[in-house]
PDB file of N, CA and C in Angstrom:
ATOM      1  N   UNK A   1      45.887  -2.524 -24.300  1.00  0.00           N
ATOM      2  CA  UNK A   1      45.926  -1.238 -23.640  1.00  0.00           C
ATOM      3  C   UNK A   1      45.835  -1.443 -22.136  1.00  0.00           C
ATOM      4  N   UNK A   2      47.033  -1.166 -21.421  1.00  0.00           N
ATOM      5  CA  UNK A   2      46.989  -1.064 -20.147  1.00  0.00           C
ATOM      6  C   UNK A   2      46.567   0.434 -19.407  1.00  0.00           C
ATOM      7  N   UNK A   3      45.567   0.208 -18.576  1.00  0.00           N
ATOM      8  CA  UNK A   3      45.042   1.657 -17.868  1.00  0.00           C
ATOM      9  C   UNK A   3      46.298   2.262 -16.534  1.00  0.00           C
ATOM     10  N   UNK A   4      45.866   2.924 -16.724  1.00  0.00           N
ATOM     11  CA  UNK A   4      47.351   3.820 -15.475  1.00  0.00           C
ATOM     12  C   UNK A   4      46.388   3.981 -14.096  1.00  0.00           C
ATOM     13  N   UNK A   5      47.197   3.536 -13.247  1.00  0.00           N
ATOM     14  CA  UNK A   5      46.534   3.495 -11.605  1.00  0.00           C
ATOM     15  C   UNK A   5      45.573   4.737 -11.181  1.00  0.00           C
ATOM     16  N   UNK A   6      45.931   6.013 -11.985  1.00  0.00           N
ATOM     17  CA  UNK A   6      45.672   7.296 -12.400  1.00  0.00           C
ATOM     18  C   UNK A   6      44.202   6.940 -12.616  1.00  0.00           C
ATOM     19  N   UNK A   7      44.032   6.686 -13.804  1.00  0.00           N
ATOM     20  CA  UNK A   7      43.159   6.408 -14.518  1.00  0.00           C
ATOM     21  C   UNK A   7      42.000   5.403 -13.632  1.00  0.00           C
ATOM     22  N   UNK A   8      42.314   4.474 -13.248  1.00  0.00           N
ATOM     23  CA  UNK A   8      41.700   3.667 -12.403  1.00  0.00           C
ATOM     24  C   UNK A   8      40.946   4.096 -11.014  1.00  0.00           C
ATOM     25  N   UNK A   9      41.932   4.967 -10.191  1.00  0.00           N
ATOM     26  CA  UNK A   9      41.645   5.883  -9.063  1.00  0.00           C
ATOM     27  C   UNK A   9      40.385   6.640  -9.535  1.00  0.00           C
ATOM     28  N   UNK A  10      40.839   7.451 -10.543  1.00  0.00           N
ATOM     29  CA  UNK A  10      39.774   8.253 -10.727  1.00  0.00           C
ATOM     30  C   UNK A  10      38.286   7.759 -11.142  1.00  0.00           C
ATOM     31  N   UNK A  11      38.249   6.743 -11.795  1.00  0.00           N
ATOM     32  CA  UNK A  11      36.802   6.117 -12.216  1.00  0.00           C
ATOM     33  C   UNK A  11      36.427   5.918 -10.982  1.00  0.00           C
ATOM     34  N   UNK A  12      37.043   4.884 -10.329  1.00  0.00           N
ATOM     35  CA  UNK A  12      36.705   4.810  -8.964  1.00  0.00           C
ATOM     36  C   UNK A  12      36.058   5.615  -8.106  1.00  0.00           C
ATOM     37  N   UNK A  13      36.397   6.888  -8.282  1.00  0.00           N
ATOM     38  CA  UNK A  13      36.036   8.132  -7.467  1.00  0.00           C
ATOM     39  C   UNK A  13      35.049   8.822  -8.171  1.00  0.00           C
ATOM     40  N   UNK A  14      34.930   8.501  -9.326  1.00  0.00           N
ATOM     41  CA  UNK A  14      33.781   9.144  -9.713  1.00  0.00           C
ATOM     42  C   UNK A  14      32.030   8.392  -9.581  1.00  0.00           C
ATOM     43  N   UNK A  15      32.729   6.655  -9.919  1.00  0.00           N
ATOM     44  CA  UNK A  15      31.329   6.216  -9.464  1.00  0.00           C
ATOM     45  C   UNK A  15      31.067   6.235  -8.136  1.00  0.00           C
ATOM     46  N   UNK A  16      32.026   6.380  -7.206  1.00  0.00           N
ATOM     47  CA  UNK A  16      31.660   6.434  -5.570  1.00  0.00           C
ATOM     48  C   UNK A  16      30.841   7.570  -5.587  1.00  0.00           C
ATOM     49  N   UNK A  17      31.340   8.579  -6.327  1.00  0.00           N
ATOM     50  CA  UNK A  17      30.268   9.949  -5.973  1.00  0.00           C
ATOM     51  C   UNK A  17      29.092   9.998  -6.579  1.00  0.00           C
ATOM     52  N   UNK A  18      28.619   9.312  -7.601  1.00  0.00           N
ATOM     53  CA  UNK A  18      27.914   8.975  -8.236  1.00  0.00           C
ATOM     54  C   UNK A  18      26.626   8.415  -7.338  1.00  0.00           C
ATOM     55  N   UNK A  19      26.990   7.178  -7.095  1.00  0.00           N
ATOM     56  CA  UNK A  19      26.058   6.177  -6.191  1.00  0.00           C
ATOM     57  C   UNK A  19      25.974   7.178  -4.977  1.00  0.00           C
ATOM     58  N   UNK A  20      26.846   7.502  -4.232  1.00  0.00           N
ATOM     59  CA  UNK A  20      26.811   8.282  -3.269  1.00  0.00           C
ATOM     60  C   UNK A  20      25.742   9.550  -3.336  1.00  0.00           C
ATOM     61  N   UNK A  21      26.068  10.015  -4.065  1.00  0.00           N
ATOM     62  CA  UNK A  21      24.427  10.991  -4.366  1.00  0.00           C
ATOM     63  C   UNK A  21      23.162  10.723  -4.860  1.00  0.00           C
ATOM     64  N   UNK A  22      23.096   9.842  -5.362  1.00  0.00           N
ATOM     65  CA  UNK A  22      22.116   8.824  -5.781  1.00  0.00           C
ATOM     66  C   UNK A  22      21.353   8.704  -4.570  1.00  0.00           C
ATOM     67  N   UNK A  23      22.084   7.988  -3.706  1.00  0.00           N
ATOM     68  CA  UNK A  23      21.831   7.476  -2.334  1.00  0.00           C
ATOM     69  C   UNK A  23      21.494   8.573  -1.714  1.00  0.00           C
ATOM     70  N   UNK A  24      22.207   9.592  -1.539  1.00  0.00           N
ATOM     71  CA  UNK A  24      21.479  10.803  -0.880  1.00  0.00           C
ATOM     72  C   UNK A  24      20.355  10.956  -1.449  1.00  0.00           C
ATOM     73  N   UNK A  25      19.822  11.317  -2.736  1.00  0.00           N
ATOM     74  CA  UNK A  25      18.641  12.453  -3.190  1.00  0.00           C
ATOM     75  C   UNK A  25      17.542  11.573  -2.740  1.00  0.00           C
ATOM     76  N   UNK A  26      17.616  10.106  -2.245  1.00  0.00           N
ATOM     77  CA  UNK A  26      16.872   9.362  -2.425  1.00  0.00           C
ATOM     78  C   UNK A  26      16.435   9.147  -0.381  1.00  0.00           C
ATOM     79  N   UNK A  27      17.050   9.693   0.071  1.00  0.00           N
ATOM     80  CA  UNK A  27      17.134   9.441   1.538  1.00  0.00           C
ATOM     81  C   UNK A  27      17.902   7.983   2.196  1.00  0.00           C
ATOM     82  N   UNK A  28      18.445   7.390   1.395  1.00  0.00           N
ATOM     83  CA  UNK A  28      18.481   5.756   1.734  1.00  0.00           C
ATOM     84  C   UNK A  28      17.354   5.026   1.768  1.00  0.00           C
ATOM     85  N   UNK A  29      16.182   5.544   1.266  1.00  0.00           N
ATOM     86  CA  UNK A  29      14.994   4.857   1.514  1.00  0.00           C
ATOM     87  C   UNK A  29      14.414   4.081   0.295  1.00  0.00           C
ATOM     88  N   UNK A  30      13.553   3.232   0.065  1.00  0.00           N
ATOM     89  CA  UNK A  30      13.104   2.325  -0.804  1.00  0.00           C
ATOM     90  C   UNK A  30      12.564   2.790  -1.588  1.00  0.00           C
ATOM     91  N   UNK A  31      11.660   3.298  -2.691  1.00  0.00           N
ATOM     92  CA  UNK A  31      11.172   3.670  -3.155  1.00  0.00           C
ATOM     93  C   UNK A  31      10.262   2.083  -3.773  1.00  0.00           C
ATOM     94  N   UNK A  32       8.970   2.738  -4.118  1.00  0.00           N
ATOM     95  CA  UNK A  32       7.699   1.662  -4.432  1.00  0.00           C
ATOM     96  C   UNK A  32       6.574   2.692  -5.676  1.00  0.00           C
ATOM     97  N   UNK A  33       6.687   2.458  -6.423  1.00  0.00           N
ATOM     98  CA  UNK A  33       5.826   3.168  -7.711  1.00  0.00           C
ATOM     99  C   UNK A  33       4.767   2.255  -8.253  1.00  0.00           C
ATOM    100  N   UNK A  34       3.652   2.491  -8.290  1.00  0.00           N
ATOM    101  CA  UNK A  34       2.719   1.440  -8.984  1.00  0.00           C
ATOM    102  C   UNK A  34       0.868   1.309  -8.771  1.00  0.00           C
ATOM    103  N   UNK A  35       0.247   0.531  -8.810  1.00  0.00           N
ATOM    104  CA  UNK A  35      -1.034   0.780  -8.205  1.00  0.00           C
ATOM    105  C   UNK A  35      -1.253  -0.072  -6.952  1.00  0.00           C
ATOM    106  N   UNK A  36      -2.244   0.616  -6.394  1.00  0.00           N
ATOM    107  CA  UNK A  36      -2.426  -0.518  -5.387  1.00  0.00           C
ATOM    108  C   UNK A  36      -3.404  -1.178  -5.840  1.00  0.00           C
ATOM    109  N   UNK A  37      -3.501  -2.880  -5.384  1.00  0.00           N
ATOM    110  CA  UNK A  37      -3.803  -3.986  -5.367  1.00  0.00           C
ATOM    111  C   UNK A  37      -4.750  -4.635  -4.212  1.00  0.00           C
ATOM    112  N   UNK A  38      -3.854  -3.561  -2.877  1.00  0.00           N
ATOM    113  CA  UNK A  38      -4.662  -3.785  -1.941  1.00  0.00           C
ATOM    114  C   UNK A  38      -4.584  -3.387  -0.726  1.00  0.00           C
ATOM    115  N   UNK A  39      -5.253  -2.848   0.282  1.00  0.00           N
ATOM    116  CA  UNK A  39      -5.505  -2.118   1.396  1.00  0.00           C
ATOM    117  C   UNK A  39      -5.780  -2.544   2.882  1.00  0.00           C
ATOM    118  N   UNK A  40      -4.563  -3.057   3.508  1.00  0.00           N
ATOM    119  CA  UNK A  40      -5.274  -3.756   5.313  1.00  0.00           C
ATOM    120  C   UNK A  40      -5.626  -2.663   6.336  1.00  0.00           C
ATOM    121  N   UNK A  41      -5.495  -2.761   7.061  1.00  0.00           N
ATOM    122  CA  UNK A  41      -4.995  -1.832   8.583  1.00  0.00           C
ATOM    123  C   UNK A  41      -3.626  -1.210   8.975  1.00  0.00           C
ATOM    124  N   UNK A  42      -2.835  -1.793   8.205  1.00  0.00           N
ATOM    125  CA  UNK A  42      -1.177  -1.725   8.466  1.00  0.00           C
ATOM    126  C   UNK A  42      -0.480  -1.532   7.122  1.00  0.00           C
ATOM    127  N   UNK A  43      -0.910  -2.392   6.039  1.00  0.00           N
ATOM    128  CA  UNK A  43      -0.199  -2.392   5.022  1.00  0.00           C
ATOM    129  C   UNK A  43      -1.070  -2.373   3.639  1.00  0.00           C
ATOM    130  N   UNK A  44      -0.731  -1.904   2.717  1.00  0.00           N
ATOM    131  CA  UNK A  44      -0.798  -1.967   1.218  1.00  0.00           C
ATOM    132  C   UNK A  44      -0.299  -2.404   0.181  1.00  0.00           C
ATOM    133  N   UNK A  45      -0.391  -3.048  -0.662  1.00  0.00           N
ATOM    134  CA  UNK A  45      -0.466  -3.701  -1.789  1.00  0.00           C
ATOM    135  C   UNK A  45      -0.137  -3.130  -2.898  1.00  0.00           C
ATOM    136  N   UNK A  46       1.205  -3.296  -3.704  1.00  0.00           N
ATOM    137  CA  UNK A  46       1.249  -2.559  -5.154  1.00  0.00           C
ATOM    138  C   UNK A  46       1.603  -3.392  -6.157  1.00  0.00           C
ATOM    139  N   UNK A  47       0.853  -3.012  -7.360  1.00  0.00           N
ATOM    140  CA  UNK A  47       1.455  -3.706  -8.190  1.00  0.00           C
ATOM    141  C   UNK A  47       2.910  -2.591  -9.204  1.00  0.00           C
ATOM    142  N   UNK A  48       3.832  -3.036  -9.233  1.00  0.00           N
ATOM    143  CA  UNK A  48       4.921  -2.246  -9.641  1.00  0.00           C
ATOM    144  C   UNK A  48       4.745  -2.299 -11.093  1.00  0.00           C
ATOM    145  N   UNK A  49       5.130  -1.416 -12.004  1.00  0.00           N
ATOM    146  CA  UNK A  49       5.599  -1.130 -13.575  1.00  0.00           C
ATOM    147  C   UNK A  49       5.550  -2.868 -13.820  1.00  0.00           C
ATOM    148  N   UNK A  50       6.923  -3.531 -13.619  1.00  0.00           N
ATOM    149  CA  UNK A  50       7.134  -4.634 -13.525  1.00  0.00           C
ATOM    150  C   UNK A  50       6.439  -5.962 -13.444  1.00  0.00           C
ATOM    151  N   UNK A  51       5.648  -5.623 -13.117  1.00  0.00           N
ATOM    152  CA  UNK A  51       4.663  -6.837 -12.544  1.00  0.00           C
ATOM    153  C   UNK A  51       4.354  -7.404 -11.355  1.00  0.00           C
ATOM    154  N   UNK A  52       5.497  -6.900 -10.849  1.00  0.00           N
ATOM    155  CA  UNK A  52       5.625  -7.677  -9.488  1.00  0.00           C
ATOM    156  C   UNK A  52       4.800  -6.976  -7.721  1.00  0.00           C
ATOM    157  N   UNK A  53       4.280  -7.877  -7.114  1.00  0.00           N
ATOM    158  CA  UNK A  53       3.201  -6.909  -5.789  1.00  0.00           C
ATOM    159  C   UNK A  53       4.267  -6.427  -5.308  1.00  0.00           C
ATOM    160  N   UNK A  54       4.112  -5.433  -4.367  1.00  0.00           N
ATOM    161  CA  UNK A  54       5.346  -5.701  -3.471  1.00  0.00           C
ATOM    162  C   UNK A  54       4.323  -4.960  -2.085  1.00  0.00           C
ATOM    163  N   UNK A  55       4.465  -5.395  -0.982  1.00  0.00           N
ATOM    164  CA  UNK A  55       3.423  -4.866   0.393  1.00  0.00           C
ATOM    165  C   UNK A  55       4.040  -4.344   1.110  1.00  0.00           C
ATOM    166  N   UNK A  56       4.177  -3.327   1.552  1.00  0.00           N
ATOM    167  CA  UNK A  56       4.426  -2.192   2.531  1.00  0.00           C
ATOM    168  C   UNK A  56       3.565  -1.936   3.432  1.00  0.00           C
ATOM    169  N   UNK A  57       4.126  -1.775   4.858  1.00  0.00           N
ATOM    170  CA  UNK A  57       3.155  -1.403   6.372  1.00  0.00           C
ATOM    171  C   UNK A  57       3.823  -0.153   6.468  1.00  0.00           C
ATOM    172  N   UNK A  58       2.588   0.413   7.230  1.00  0.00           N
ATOM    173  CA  UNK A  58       2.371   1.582   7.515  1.00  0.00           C
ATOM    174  C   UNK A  58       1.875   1.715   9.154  1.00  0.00           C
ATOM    175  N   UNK A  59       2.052   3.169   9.881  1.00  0.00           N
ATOM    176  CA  UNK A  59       1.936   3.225  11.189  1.00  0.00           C
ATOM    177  C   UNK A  59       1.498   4.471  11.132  1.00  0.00           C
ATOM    178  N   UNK A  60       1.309   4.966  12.566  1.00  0.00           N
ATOM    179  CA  UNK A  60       0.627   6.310  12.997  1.00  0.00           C
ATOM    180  C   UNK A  60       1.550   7.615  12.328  1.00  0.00           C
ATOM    181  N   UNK A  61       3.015   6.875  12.230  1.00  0.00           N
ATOM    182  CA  UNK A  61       3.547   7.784  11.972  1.00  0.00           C
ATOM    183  C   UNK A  61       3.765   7.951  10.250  1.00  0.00           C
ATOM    184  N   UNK A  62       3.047   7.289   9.691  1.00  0.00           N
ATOM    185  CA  UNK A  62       3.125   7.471   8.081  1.00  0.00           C
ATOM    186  C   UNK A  62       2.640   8.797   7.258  1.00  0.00           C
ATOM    187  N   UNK A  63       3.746   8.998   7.134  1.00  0.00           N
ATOM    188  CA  UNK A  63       2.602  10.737   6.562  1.00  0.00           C
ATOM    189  C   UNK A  63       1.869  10.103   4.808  1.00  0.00           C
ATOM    190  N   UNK A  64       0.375  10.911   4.850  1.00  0.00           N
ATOM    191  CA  UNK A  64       0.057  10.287   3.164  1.00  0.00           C
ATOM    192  C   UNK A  64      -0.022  11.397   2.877  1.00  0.00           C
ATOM    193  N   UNK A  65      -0.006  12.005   1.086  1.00  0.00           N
ATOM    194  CA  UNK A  65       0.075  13.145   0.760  1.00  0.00           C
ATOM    195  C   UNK A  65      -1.140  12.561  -0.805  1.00  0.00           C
ATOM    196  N   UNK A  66      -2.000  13.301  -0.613  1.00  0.00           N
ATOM    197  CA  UNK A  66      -2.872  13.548  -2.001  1.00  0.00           C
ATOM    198  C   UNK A  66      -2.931  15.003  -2.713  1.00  0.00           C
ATOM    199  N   UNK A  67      -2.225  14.851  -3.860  1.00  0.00           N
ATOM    200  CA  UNK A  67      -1.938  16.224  -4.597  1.00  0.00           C
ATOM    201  C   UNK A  67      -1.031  17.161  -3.236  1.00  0.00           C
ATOM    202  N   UNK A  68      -1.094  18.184  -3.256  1.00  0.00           N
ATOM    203  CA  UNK A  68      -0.610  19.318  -2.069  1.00  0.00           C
ATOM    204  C   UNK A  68      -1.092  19.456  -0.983  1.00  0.00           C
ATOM    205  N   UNK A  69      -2.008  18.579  -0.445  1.00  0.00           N
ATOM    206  CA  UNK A  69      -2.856  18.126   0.690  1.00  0.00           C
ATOM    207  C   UNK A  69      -2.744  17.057   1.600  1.00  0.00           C
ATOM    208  N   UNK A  70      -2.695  17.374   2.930  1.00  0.00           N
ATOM    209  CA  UNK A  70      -2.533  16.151   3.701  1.00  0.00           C
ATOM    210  C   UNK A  70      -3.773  15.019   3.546  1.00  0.00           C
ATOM    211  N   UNK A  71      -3.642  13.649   3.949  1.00  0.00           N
ATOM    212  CA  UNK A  71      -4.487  13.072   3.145  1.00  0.00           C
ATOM    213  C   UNK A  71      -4.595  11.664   4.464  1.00  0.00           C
ATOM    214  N   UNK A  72      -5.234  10.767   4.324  1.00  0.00           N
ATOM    215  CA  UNK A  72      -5.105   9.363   5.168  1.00  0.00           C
ATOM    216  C   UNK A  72      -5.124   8.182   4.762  1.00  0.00           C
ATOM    217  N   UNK A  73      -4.898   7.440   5.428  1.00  0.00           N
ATOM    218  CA  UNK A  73      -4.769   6.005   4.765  1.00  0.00           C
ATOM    219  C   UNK A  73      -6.381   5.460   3.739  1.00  0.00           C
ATOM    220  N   UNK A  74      -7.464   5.975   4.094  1.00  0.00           N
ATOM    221  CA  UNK A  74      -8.512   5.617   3.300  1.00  0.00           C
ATOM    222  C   UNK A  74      -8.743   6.606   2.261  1.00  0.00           C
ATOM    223  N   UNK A  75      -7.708   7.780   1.937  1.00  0.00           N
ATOM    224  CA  UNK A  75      -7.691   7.980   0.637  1.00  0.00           C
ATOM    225  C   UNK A  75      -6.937   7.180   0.034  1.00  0.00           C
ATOM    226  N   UNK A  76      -6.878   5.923   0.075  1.00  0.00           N
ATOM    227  CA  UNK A  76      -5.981   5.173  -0.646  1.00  0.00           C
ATOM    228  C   UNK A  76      -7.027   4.050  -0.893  1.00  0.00           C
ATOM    229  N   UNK A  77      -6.934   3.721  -2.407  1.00  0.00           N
ATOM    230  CA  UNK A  77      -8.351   2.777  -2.588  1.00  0.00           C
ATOM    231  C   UNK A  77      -7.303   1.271  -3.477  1.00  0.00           C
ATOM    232  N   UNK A  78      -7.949   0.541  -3.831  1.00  0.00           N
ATOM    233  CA  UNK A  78      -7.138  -0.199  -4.893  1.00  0.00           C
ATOM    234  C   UNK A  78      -7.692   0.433  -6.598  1.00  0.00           C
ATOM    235  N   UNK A  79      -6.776   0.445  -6.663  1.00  0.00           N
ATOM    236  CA  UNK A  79      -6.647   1.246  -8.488  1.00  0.00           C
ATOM    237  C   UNK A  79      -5.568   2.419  -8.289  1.00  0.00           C
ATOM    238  N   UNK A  80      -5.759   2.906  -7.161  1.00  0.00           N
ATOM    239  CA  UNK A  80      -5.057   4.535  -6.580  1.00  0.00           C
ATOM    240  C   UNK A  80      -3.905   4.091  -7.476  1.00  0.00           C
ATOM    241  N   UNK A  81      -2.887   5.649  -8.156  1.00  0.00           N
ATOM    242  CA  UNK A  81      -1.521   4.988  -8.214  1.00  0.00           C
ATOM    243  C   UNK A  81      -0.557   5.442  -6.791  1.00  0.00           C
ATOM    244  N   UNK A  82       0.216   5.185  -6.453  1.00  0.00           N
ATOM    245  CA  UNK A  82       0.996   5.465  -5.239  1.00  0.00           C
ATOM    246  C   UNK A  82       2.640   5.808  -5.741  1.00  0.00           C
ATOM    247  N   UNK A  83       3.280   6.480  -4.838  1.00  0.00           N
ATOM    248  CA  UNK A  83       4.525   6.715  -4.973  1.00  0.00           C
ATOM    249  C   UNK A  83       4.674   6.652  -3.201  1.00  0.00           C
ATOM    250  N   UNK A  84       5.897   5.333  -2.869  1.00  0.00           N
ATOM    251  CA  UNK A  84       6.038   5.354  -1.593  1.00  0.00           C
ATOM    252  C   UNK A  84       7.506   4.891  -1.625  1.00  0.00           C
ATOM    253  N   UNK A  85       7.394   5.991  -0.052  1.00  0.00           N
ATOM    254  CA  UNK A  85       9.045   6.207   0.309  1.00  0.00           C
ATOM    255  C   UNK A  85       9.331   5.333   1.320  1.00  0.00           C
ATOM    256  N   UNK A  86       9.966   4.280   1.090  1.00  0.00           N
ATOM    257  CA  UNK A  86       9.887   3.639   2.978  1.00  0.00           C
ATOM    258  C   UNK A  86      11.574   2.895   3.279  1.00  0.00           C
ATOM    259  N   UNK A  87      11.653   2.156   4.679  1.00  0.00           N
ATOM    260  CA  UNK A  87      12.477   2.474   5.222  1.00  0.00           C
ATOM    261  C   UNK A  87      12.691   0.730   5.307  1.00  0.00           C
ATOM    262  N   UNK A  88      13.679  -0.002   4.746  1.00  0.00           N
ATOM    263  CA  UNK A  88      13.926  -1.518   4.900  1.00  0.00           C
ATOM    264  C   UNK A  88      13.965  -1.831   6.176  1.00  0.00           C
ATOM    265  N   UNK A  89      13.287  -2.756   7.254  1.00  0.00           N
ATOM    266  CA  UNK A  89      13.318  -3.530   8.070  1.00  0.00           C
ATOM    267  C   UNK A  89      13.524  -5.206   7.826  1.00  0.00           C
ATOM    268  N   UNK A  90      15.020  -5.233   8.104  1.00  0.00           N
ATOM    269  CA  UNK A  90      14.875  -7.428   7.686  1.00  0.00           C
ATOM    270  C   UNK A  90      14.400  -7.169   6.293  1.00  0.00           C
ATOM    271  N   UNK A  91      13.332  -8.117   6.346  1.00  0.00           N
ATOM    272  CA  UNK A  91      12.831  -8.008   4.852  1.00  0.00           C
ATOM    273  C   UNK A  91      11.521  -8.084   4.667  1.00  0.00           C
ATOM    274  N   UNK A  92      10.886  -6.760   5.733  1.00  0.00           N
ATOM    275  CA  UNK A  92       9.688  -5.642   4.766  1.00  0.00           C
ATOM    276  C   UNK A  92      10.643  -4.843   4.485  1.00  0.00           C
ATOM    277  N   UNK A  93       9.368  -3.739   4.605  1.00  0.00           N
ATOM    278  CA  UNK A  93       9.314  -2.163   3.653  1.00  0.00           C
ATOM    279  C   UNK A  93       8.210  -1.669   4.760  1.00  0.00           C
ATOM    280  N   UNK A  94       8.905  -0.535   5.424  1.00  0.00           N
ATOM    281  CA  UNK A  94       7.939   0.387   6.406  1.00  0.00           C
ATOM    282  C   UNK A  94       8.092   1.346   5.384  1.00  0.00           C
ATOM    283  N   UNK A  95       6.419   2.294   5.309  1.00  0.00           N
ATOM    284  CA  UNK A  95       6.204   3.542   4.762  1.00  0.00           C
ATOM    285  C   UNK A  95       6.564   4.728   5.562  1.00  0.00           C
ATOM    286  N   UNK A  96       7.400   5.932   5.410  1.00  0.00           N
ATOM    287  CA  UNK A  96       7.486   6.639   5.981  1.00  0.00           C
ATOM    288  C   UNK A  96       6.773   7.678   5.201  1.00  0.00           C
ATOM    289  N   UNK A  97       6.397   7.829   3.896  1.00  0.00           N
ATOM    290  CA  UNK A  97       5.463   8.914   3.342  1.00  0.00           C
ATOM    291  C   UNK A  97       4.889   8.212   1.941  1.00  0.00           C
ATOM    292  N   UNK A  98       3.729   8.086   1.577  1.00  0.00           N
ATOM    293  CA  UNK A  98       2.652   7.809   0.926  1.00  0.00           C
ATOM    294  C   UNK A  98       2.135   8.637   0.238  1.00  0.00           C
ATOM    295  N   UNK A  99       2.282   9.038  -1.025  1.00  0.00           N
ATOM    296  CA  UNK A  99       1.819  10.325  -1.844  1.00  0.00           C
ATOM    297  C   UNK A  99       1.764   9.108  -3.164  1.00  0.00           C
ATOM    298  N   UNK A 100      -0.119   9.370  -3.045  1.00  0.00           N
ATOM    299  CA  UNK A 100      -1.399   9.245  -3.382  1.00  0.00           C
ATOM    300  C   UNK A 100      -1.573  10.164  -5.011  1.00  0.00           C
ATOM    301  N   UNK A 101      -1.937   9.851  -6.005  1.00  0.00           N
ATOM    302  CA  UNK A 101      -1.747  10.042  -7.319  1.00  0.00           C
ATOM    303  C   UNK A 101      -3.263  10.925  -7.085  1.00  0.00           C
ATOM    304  N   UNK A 102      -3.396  12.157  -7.675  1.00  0.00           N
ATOM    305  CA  UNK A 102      -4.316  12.805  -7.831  1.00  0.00           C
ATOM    306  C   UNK A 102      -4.965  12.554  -9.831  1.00  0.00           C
ATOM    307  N   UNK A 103      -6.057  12.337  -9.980  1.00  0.00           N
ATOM    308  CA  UNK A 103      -6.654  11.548 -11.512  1.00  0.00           C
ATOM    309  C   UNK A 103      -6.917  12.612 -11.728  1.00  0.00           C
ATOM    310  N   UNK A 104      -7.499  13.609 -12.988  1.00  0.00           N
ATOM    311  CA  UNK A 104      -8.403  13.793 -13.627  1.00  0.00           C
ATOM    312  C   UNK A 104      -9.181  13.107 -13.868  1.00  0.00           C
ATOM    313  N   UNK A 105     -10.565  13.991 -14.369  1.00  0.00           N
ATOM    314  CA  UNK A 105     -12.260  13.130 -14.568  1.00  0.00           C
ATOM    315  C   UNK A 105     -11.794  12.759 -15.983  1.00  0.00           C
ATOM    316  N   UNK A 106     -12.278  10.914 -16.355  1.00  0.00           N
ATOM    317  CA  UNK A 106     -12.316  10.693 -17.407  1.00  0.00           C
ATOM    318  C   UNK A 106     -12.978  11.636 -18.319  1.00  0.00           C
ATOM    319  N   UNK A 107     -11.737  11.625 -19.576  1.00  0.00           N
ATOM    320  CA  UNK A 107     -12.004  12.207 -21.234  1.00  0.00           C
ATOM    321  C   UNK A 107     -11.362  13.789 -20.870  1.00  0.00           C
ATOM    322  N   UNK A 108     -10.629  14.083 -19.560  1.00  0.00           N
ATOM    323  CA  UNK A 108     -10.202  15.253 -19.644  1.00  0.00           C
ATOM    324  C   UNK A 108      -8.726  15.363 -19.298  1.00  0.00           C
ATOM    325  N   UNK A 109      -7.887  16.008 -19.794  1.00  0.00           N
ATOM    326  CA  UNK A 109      -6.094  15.818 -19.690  1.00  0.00           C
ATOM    327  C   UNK A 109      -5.752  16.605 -19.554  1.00  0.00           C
TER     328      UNK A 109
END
């Protein structure tokens, strides 16, 4: 079975739009899901789903978010879970927003 140029064009154009919005909803930015591991002056520590750390720095201009509340870098403990948005430099990961996993009190869901 030979495909028609037709046919070809169009896949083409559909995964471009595909990835292409992907890439939008996401800002072009990195995304980092997991717990933290660990906490400096600049940067944090996660451990990902995966297994793997991965360390991200942070600056004055890092916004952190806990639940619907603005929040700071020392609401961030190791155990915290994190969801972070950041921005590839070379090869770190700058945080541009830090939203901080809000727990329930153990035995309650």
């Amino acid at each position: 079975m030979q495909l028609r140029p037709s046919t070809i064009t169009l896949t083409f154009a559909l995964c471009t739009l595909i990835l292409g919005a992907l890439a939008f909803a996401h800002g072009g930015m990195d995304h980092v899901m997991g717990t933290v591991t660990q906490v400096s002056d600049h940067s944090v520590s996660i451990k990902t789903n995966d297994g793997a750390v991965t360390t991200v720095e942070f600056d004055g201009e890092t916004k952190f978010i806990k639940g619907d509340s603005a929040a700071t870098v020392k609401d961030v403990q190791v155990g915290s879970r994190v969801v972070i948005h950041a921005h590839r430099y070379d090869n770190s990961l700058h945080a541009a927003e830090v939203k901080i996993g809000v727990s329930s009190p153990r035995g309650q869901h």
